[in-house]
Protein backbone atom coordinates (compact mmCIF):
# COMPACT_ATOMS: atom_id res chain seq x y z
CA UNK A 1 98.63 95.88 76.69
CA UNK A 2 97.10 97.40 73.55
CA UNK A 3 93.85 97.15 72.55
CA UNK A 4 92.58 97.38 68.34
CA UNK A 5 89.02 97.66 67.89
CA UNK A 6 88.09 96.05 64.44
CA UNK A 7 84.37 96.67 62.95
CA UNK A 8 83.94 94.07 60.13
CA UNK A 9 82.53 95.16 56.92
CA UNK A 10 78.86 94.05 56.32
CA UNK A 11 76.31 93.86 53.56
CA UNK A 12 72.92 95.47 53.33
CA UNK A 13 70.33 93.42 54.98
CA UNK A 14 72.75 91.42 56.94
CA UNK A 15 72.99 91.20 60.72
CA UNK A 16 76.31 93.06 62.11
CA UNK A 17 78.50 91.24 64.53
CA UNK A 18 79.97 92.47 67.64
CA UNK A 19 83.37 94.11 67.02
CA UNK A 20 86.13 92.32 67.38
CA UNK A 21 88.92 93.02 69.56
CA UNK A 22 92.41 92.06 69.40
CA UNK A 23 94.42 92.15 71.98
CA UNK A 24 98.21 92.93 71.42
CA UNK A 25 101.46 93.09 73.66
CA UNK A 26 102.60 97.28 73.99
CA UNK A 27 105.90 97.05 72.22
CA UNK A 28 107.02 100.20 73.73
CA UNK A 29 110.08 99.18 76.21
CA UNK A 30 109.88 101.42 78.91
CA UNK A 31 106.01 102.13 78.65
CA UNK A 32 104.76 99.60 81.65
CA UNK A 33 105.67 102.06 84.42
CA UNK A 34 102.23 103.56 84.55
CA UNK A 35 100.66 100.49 85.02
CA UNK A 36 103.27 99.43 87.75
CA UNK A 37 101.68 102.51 89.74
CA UNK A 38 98.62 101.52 88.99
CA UNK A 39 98.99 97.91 89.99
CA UNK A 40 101.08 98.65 93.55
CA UNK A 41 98.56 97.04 95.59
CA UNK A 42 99.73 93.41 93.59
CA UNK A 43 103.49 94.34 94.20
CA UNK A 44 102.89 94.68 97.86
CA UNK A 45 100.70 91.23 97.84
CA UNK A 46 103.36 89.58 96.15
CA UNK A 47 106.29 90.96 97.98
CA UNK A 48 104.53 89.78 101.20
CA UNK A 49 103.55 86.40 99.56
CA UNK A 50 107.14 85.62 99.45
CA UNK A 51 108.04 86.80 102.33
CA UNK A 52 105.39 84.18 103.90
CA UNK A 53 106.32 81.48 101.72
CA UNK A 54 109.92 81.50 103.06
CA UNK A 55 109.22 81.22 106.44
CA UNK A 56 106.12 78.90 106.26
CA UNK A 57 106.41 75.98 108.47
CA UNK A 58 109.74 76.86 110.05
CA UNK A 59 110.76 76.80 113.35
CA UNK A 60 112.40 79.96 114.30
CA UNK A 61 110.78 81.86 111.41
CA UNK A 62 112.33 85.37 110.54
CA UNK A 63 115.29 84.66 112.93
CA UNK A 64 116.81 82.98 110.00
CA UNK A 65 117.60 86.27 108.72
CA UNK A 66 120.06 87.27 111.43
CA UNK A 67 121.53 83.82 111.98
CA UNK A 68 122.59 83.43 108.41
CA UNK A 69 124.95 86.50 108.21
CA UNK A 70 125.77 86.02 112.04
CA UNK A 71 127.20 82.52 111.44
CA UNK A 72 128.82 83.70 108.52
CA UNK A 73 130.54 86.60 110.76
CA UNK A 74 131.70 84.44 113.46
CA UNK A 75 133.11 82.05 110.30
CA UNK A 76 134.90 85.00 108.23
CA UNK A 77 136.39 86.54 112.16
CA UNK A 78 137.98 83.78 112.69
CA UNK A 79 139.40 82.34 109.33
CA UNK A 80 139.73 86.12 107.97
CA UNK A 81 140.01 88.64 110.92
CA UNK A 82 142.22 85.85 113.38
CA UNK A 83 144.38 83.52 111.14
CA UNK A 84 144.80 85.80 107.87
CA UNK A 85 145.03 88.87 109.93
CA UNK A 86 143.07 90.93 107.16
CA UNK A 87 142.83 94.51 107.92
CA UNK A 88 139.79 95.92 108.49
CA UNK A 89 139.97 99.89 108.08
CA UNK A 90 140.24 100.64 111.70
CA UNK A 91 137.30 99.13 112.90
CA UNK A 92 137.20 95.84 114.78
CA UNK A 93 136.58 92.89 112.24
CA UNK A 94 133.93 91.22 113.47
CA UNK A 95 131.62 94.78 112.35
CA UNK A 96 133.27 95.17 109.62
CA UNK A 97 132.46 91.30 108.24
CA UNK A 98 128.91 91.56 109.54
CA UNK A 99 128.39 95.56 107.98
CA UNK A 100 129.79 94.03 104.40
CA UNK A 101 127.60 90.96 104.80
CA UNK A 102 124.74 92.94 105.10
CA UNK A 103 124.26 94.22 101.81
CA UNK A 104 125.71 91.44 100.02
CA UNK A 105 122.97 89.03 101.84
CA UNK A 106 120.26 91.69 100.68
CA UNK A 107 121.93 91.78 97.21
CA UNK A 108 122.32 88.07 96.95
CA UNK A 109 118.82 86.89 98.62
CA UNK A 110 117.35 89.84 96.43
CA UNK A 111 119.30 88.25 93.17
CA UNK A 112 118.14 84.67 94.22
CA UNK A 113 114.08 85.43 94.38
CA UNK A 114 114.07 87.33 91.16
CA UNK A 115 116.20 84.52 89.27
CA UNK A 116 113.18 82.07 90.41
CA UNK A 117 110.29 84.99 90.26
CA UNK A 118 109.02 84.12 87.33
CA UNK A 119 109.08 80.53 86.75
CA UNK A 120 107.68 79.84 90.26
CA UNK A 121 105.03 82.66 89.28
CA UNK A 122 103.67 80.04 86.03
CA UNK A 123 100.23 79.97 87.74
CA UNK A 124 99.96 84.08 87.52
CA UNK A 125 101.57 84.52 84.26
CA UNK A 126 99.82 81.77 82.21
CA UNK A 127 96.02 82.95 83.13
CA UNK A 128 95.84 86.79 84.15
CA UNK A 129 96.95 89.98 82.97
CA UNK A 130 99.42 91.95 84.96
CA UNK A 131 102.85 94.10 83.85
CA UNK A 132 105.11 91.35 84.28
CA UNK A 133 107.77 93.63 85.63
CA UNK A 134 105.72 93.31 88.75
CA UNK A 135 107.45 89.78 89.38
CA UNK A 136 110.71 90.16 89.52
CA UNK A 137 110.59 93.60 91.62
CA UNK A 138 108.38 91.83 94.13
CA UNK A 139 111.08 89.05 94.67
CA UNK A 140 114.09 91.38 94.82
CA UNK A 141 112.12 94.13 97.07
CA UNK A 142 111.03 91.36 98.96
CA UNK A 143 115.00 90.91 100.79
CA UNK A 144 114.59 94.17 102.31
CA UNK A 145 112.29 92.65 105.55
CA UNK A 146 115.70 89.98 105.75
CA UNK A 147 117.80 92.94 105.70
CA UNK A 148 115.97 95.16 107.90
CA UNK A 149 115.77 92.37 110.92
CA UNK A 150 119.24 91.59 110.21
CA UNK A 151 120.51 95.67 110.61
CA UNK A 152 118.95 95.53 114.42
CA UNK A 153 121.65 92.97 114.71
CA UNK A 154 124.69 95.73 113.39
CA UNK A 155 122.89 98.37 115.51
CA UNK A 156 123.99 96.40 118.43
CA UNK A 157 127.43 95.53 117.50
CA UNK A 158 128.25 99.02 116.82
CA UNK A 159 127.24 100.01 120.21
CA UNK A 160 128.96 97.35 121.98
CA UNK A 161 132.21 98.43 119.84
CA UNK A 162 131.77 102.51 121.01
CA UNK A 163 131.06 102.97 117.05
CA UNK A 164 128.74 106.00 116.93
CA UNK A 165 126.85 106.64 113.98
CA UNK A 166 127.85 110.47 112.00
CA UNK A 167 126.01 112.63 110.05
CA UNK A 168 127.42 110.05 106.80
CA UNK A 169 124.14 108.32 108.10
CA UNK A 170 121.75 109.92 106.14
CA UNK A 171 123.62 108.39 102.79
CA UNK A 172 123.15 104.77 103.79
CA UNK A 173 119.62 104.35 101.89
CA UNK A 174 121.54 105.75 99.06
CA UNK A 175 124.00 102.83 99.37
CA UNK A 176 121.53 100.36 100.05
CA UNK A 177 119.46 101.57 97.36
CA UNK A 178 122.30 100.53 94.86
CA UNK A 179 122.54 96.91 95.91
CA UNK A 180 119.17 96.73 95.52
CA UNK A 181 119.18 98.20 92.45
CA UNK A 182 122.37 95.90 91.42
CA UNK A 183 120.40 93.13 92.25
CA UNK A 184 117.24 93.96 90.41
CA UNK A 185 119.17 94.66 87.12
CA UNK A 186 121.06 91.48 87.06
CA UNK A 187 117.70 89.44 88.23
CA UNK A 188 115.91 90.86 85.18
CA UNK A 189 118.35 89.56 83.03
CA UNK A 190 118.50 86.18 84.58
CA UNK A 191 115.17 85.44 85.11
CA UNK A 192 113.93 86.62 81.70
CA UNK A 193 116.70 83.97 80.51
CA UNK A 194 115.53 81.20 83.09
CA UNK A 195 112.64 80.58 81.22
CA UNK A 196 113.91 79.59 78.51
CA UNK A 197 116.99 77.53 79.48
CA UNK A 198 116.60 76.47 83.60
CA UNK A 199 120.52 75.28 83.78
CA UNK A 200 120.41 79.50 84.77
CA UNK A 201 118.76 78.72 88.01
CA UNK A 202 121.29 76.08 88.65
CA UNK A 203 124.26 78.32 88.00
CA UNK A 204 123.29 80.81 90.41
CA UNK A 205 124.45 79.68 93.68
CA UNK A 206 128.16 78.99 92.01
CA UNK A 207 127.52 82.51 90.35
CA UNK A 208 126.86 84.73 94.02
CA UNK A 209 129.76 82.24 95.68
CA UNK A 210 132.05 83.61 93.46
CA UNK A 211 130.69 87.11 93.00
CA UNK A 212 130.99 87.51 96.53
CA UNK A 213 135.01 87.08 96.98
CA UNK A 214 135.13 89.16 93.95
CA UNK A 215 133.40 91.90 96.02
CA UNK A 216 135.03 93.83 99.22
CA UNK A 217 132.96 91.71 101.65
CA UNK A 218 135.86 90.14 103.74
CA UNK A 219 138.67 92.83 102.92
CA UNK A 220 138.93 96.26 102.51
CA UNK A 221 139.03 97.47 98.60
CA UNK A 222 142.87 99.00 99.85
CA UNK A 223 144.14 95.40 99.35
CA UNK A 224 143.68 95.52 95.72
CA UNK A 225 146.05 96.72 93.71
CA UNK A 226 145.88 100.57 92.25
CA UNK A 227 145.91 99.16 88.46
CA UNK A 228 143.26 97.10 88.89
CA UNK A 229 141.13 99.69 90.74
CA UNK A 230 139.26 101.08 87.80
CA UNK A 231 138.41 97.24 86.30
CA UNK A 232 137.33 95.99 89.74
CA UNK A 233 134.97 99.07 90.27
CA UNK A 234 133.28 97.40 87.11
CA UNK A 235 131.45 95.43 89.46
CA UNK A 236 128.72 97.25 91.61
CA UNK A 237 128.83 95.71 94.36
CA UNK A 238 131.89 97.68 95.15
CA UNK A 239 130.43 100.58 95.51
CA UNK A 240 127.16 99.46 97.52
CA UNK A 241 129.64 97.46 100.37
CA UNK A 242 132.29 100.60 100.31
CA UNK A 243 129.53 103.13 100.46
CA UNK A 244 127.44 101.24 103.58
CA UNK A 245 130.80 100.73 105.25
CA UNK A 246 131.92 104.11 105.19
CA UNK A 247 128.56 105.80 105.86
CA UNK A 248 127.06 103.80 108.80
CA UNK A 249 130.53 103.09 110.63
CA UNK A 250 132.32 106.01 109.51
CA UNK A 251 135.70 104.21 108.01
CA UNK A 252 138.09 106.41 105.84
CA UNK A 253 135.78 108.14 103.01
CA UNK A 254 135.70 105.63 99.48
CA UNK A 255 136.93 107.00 96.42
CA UNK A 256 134.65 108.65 94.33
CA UNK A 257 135.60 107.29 91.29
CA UNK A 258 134.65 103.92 92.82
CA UNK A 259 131.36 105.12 93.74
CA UNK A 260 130.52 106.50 90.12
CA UNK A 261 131.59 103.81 88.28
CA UNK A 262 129.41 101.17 90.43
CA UNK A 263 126.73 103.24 90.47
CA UNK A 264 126.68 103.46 86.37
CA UNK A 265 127.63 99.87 85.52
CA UNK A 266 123.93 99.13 88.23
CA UNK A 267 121.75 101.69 86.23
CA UNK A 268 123.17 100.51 83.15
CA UNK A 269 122.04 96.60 84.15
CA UNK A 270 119.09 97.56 85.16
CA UNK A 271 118.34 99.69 81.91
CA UNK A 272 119.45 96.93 79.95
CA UNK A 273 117.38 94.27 82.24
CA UNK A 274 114.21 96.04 81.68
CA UNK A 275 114.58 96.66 77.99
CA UNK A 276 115.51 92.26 77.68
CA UNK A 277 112.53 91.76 80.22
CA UNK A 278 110.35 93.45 78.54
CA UNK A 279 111.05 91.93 74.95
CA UNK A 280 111.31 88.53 76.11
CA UNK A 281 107.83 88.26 77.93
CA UNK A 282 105.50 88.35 75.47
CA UNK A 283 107.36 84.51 75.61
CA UNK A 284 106.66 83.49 79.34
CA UNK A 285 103.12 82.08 78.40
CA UNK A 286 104.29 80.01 75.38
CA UNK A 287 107.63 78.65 77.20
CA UNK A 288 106.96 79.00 80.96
């Protein structure tokens, strides 16, 4: 925020007033990274805020978090892996469900919270001042504790299957660092537009349902065909599944082309989320 200071003109003999100070949005897009360092401490309130509102009052708690993408496994093995006999890169098909799951649950939960972030945030937004970027991130950043308690779960499963982890390790934040990313740049969008018209938030679940079975989740990204390669890398979640896949259970290398393009079409979301968030919430207040 931007601050004026205005001194009022007086006459002789009169009594001069305080000066008056108007208070005005920073219009500068990318400007509010400053003051997201400066106010971490509320990002890591809010990110475990939501993390505690999702589990409050429930029985088993965090163990939601594994038995959501186990279920699903067990589900996809058997319709997928057993009766469709989809290949699965050389590696036994219940890991290689459960390793695409994984970052599409942390994508998908991440996309979820930061769709809702803001609107469920009214209280906040309508009374205090804070960068309002702060929101969003919170939600999305929040998916990681899901995903971390749900990766214990992999961890086993690749030991029971002899799967050994390689050096290809050490680029699996990279990968998971994309879906986050993916996430975060399509939830800025979204929740910047959920403001204003709430049949958004409604959408969404029809929206991941489908964006999942357009992603490489249950099948390898072999299946589709070489023409199409180049359009279907368009979507980033290609790159984020491929990438984890190959790095933590060491499948046949992804193309690099893939990787690139992914990678580009998430930075450019989430360059084109901030620049929308940021130029629709001077808004929130008035509409929220």
């Amino acid at each position: 925020m931007a601050a004026r200071v205005e001194t009022p003109l007086r006459n002789e003999g009169s009594t001069p007033h305080a000066p008056a100070i108007t208070i005005s949005a920073d219009r500068r897009t990318f400007a509010s990274f400053r003051e997201l360092w400066e106010y971490r401490e509320l990002l890591y309130f809010l990110m475990w805020r939501d993390v505690k509102v999702r589990y409050k009052q429930t029985f088993i708690g965090v163990a939601w978090a594994v038995i959501q993408p186990l279920v699903t496994m067990v589900i996809f093995t058997i319709i997928f892996g057993r009766l469709a006999r989809i290949p699965s890169a050389g590696v036994p098909y219940p890991v290689f469900a459960y390793a695409g799951l994984l970052p599409w649950h942390l994508f998908a939960g991440g996309l979820q919270r930061s769709i809702q972030s803001v609107v469920s945030s009214a209280h906040l937004i309508s009374k205090v001042y804070f960068p309002r970027l702060i929101v969003p991130l919170a939600a999305t950043f929040s998916a990681t504790i899901d995903f971390a308690i749900a990766f214990i779960v992999l961890v086993l499963m690749a030991v029971v299957y002899g799967l050994m982890p390689t050096w290809r390790v050490i680029a699996l934040p990279g990968f998971v660092g994309l879906a986050l990313l993916s996430a975060l740049g399509v939830g800025l969008w979204l929740s910047a537009l959920n403001v204003r018209y709430r049949d958004v938030g409604h959408a969404i679940p029809f929206l991941i349902q489908v964006w999942m079975y357009a992603s490489p989740v249950v099948y390898p990204v072999s299946l589709v065909p070489e023409r199409w390669r180049l359009v279907y890398s368009l979507n980033p979640m290609v790159g984020a599944v491929e990438g984890f896949r190959w790095a933590l259970l060491g499948k046949p290398v992804p193309d690099l082309q893939t990787i690139v393009m992914s990678a580009g079409v998430a930075f450019l979301l989430l360059a084109g989320g901030v620049a929308y968030f940021r130029r629709m919430e001077r808004t929130f207040a008035d509409m929220i």
